[in-house]
Protein backbone atom coordinates (compact mmCIF):
# COMPACT_ATOMS: atom_id res chain seq x y z
CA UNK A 1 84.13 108.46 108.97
CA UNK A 2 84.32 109.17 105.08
CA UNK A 3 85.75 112.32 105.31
CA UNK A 4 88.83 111.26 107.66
CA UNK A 5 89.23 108.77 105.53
CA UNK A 6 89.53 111.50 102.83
CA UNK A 7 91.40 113.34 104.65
CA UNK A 8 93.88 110.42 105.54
CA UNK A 9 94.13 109.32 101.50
CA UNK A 10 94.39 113.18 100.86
CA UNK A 11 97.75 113.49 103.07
CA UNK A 12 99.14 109.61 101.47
CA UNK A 13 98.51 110.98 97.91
CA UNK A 14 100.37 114.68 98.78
CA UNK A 15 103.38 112.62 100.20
CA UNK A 16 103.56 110.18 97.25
CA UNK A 17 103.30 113.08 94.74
CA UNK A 18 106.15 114.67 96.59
CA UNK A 19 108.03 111.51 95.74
CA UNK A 20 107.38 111.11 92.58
CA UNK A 21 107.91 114.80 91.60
CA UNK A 22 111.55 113.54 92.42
CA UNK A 23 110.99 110.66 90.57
CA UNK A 24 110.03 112.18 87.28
CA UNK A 25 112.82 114.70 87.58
CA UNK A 26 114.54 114.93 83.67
CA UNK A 27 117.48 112.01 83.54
CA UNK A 28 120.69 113.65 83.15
CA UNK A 29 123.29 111.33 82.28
CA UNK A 30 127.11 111.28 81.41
CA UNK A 31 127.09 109.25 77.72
CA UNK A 32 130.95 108.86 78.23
CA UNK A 33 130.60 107.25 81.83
CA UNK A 34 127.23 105.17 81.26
CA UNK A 35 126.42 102.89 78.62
CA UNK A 36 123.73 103.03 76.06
CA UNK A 37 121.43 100.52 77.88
CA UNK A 38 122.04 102.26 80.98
CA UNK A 39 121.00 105.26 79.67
CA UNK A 40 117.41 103.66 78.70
CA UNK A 41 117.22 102.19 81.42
CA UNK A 42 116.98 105.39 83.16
CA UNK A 43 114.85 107.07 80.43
CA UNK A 44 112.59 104.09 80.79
CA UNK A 45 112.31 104.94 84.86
CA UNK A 46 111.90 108.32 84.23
CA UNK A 47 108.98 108.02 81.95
CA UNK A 48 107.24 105.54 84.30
CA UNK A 49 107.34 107.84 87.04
CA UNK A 50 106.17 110.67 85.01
CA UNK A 51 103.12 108.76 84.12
CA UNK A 52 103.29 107.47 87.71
CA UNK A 53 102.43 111.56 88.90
CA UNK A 54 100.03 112.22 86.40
CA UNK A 55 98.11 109.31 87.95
CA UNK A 56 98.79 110.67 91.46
CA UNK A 57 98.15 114.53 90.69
CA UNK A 58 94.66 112.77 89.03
CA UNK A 59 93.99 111.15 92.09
CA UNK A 60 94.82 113.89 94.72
CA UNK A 61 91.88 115.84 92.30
CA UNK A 62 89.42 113.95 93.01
CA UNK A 63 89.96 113.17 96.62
CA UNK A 64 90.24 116.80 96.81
CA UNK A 65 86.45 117.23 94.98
CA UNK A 66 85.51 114.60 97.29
CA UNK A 67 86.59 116.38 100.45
CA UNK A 68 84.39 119.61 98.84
CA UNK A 69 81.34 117.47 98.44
CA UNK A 70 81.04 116.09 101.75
CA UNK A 71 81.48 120.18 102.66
CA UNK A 72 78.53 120.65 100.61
CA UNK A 73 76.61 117.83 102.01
CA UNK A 74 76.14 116.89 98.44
CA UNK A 75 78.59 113.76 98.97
CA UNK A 76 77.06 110.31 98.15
CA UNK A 77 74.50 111.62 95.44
CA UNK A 78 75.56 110.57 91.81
CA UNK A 79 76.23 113.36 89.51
CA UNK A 80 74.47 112.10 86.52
CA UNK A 81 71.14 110.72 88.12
CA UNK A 82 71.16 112.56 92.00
CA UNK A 83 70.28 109.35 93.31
CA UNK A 84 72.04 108.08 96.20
CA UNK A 85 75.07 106.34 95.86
CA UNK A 86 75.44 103.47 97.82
CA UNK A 87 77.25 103.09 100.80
CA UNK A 88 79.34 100.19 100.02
CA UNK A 89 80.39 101.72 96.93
CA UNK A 90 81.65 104.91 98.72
CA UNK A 91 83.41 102.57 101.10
CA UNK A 92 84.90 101.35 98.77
CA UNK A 93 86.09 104.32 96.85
CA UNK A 94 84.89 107.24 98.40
CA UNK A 95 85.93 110.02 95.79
CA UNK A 96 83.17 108.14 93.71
CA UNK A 97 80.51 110.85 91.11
CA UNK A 98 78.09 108.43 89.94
CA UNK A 99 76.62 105.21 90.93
CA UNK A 100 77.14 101.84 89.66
CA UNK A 101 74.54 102.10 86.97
CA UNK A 102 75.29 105.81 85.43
CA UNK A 103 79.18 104.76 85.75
CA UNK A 104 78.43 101.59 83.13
CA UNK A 105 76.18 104.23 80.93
CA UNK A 106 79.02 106.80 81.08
CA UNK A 107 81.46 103.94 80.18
CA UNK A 108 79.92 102.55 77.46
CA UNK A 109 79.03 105.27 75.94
């Protein structure tokens, strides 16, 4: 069930980056056809959906690890602690490394 579900996020995130390479594409712009506020305006777009495909490319990472782990049959332990992660929790999100408790620890600090 967890790995189709992988699977399924994997192909959303690899059509969305797709997207948003297009997205991110350098702004070129005629300055003696568009205004100045225009032109930010599209700068402004541009930047959002570069940071917009960093998230993705991030993302389609560590669904991708994910996928790998449940290969490797070890999916669900936590990386830190090998304890089991819980099942809700990989419901929930199931490209997941740690459980609740070593994910606070590695937060704070």
């Amino acid at each position: 069930m967890l790995k189709k579900r992988l699977s399924d996020t994997l192909g959303d995130l690899e059509t969305a980056e797709r997207e948003a390479v297009e997205a991110a594409r350098p702004v070129e712009l005629d300055q003696t056809r568009q205004g100045r506020l225009s032109r930010m305006d599209a700068m402004q777009a541009q930047s959002m959906a570069s940071a917009s495909l960093q998230r993705l490319r991030q993302q389609l990472a560590a669904t991708r690890r994910a996928l790998r782990r449940v290969d490797q049959d070890d999916f669900g332990e936590c990386q830190d602690c090998g304890e089991p992660i819980p099942s809700g929790r990989l419901l929930a999100n199931p490209a997941v490394t740690r459980c609740l408790r070593c994910a606070e620890s590695a937060e704070t600090g």
